[in-house]
N, C-alpha and C. Protein backbone atom coordinates (compact mmCIF):
# COMPACT_ATOMS: atom_id res chain seq x y z
N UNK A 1 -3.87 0.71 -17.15
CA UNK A 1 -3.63 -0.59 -16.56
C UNK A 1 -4.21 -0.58 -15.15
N UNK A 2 -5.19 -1.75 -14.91
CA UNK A 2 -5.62 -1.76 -13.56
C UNK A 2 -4.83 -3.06 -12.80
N UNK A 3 -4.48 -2.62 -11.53
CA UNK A 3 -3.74 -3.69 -10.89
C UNK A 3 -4.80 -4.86 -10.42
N UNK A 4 -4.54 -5.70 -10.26
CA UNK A 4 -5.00 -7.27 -10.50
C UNK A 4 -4.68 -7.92 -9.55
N UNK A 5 -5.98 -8.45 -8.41
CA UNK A 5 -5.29 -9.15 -6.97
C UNK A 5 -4.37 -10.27 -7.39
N UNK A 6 -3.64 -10.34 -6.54
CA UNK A 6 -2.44 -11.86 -7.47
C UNK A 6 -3.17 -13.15 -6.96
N UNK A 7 -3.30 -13.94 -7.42
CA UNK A 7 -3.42 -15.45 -7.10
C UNK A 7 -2.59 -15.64 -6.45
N UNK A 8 -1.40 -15.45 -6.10
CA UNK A 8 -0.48 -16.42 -5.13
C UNK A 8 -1.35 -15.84 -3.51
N UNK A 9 -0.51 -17.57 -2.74
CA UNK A 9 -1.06 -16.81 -1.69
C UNK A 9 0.22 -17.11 -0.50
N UNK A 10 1.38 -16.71 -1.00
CA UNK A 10 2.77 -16.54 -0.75
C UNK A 10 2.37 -15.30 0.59
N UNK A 11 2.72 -14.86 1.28
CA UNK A 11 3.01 -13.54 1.76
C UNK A 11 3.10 -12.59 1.30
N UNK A 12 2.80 -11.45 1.68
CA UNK A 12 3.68 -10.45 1.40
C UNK A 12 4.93 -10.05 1.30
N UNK A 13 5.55 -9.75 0.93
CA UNK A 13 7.23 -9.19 0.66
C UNK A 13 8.04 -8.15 0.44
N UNK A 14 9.06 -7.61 0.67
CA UNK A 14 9.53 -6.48 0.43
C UNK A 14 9.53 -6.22 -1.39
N UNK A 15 9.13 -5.38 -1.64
CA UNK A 15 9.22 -5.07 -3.14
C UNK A 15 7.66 -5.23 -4.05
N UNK A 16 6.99 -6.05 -3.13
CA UNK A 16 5.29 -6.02 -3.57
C UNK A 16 4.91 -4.90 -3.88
N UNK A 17 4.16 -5.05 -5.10
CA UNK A 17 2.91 -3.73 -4.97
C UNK A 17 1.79 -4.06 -4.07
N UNK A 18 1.32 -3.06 -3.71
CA UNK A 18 0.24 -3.22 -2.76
C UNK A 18 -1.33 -2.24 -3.50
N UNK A 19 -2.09 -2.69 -3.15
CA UNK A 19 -3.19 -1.44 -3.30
C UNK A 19 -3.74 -1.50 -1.58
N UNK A 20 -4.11 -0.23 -0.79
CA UNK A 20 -4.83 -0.48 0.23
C UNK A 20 -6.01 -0.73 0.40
N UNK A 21 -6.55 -1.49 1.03
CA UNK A 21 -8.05 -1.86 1.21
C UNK A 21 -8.92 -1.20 2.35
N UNK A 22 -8.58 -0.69 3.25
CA UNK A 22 -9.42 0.63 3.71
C UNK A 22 -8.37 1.82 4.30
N UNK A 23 -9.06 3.25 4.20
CA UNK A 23 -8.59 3.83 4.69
C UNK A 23 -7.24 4.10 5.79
N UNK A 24 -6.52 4.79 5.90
CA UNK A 24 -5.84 4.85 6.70
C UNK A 24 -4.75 6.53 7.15
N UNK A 25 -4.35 6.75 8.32
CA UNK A 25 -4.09 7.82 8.56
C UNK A 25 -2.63 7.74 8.20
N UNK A 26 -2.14 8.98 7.55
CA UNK A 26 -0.97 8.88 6.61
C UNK A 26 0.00 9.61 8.26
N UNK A 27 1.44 9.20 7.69
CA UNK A 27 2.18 9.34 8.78
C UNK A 27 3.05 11.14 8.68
N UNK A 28 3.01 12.03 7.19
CA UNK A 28 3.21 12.82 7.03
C UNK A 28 1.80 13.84 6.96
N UNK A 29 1.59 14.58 7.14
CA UNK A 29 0.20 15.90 7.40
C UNK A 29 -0.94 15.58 8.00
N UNK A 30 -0.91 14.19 8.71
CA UNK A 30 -1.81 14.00 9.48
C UNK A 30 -3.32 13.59 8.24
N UNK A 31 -2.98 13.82 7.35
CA UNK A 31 -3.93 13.48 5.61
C UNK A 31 -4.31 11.66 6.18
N UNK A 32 -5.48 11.79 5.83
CA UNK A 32 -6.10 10.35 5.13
C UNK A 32 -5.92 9.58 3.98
N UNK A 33 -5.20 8.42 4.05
CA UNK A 33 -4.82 7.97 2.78
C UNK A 33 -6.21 7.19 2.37
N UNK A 34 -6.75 7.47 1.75
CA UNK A 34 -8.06 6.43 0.97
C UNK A 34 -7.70 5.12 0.32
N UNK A 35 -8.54 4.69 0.48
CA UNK A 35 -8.49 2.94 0.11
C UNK A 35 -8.20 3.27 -1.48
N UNK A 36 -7.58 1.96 -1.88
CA UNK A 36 -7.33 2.20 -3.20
C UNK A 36 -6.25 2.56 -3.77
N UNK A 37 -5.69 3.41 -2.69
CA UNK A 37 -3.94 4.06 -2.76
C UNK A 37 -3.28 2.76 -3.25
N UNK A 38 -2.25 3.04 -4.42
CA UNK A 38 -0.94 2.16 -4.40
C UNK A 38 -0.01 2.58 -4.15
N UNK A 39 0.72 1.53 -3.64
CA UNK A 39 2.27 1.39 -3.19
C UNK A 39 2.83 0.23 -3.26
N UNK A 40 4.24 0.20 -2.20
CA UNK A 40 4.95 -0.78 -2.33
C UNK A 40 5.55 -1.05 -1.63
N UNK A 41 5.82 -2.65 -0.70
CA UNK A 41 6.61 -2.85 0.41
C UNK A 41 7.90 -2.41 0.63
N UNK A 42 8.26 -2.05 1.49
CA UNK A 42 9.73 -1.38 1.19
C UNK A 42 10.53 -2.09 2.73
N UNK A 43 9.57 -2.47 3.65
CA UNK A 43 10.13 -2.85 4.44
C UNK A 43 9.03 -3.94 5.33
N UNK A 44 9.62 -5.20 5.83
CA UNK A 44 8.45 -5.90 6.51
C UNK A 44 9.46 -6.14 7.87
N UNK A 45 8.35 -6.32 9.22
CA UNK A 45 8.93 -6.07 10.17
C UNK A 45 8.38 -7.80 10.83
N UNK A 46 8.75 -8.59 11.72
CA UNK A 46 8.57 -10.00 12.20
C UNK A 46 9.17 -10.13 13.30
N UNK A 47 8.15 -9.93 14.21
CA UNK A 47 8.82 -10.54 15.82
C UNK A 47 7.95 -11.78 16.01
N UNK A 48 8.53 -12.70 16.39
CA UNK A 48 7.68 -14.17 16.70
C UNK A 48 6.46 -13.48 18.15
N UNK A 49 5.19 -13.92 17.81
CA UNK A 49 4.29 -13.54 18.77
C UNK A 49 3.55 -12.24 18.72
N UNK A 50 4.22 -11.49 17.66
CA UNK A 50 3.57 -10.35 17.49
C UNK A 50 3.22 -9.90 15.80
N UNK A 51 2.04 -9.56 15.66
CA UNK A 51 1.62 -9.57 14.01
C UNK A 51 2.65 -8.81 13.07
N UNK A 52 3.14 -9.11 11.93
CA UNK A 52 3.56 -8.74 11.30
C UNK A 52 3.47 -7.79 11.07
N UNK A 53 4.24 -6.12 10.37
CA UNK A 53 3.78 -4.86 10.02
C UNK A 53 4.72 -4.98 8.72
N UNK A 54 4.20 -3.66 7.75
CA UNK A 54 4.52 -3.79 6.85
C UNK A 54 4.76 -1.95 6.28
N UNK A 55 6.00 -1.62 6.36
CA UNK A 55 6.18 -0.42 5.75
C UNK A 55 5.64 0.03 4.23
N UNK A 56 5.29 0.92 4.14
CA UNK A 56 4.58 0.65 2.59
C UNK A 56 4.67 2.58 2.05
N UNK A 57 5.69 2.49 0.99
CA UNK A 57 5.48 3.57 0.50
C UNK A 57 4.01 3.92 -0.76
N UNK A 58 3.68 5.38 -0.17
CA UNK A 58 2.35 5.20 -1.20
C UNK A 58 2.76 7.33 -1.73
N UNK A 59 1.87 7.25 -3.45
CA UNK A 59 1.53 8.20 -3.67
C UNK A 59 0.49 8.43 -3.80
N UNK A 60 -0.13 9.52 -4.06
CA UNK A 60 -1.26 9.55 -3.99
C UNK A 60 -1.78 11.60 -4.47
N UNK A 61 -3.00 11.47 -5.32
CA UNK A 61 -3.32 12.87 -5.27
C UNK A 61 -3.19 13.93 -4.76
N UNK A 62 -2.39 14.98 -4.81
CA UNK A 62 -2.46 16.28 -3.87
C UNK A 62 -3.71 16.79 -3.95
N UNK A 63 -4.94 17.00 -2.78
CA UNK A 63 -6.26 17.37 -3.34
C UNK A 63 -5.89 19.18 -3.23
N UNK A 64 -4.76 19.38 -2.68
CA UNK A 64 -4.01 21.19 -2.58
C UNK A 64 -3.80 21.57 -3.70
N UNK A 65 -3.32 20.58 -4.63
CA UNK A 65 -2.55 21.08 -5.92
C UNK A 65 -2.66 20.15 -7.20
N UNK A 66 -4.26 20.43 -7.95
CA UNK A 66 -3.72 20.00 -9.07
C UNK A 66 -2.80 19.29 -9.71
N UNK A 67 -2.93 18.08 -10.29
CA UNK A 67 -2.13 17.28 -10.86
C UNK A 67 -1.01 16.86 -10.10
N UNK A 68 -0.43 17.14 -8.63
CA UNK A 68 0.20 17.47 -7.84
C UNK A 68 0.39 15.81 -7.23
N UNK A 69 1.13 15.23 -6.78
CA UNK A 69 0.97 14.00 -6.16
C UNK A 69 2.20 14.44 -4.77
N UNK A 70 1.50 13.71 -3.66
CA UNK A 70 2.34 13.68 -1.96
C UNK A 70 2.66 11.87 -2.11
N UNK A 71 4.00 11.96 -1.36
CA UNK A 71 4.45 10.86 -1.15
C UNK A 71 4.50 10.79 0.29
N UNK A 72 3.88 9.02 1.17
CA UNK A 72 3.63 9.24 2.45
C UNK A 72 4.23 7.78 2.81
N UNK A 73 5.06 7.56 3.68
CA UNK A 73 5.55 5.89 4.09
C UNK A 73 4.09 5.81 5.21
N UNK A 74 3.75 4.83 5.28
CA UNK A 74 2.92 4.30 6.50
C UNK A 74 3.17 2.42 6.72
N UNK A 75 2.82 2.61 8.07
CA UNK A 75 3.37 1.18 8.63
C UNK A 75 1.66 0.72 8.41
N UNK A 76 1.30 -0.65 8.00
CA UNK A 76 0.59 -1.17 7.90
C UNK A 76 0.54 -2.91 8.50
N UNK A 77 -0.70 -3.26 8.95
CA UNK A 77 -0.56 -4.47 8.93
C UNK A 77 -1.17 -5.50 7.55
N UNK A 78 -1.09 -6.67 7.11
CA UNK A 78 -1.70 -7.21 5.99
C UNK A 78 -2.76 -6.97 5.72
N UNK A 79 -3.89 -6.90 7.11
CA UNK A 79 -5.16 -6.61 6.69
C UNK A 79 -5.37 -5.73 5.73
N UNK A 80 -4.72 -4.46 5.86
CA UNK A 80 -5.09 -3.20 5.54
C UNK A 80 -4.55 -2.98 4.23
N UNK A 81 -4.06 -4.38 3.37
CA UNK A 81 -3.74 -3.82 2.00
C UNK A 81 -3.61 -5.28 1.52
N UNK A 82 -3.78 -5.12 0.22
CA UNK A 82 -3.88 -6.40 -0.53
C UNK A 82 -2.79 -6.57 -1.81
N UNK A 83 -2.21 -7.57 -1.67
CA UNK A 83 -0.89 -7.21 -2.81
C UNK A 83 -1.52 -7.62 -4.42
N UNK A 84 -0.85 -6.73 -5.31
CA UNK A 84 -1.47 -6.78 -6.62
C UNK A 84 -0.51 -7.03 -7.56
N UNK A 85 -0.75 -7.41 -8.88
CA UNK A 85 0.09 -7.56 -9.83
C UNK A 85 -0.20 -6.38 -11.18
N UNK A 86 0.79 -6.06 -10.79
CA UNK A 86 0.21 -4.56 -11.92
C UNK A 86 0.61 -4.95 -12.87
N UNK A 87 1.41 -6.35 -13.63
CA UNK A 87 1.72 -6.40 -14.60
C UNK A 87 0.08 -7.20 -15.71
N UNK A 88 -0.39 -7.35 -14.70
CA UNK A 88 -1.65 -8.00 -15.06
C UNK A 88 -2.60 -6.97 -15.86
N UNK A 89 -3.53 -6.98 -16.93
CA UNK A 89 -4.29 -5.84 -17.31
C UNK A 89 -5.75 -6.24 -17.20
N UNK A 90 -6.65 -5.49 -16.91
CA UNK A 90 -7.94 -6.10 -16.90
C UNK A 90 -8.52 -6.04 -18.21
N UNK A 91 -9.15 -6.94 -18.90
CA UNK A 91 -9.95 -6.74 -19.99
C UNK A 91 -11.84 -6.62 -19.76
């Protein structure tokens, strides 16, 4: 199953899947999370006047260990990830 940008154009939200859209520095081993990573909002942050951030848990390949997957929270802003509908399948 490939996740599927959603048509809505609602916000983001706590509980979204996300896929990321570029790179980014992970907040546990100092590791690069690569674009493409999925996750999921777990927390959104809103001060009037200041851009929105968006907590986002992600897994992702251990490139240390075989079949191995690291779990990393990183704070993001919208740019940096695009919400998807994984219930969607591509044909």
């Amino acid at each position: 199953m490939t996740p599927i940008e959603s048509a809505s154009s609602a916000p983001p939200k706590e509980g979204d899947s996300v896929q990321l859209i570029v790179p980014v520095e992970g907040d546990c081993g100092g590791r690069i999370i690569p674009s493409g990573t999925s996750g999921w909002i777990v927390e959104h942050y809103h001060k009037d006047g200041i851009e929105d951030m968006y907590a986002v848990d992600v897994w992702m390949p251990d490139p240390d260990n075989a079949g191995e997957r690291i779990f990393d929270n990183v704070l993001l802003r919208a740019s940096q990830f695009a919400v998807v509908d994984i219930a969607q399948k591509s044909t």
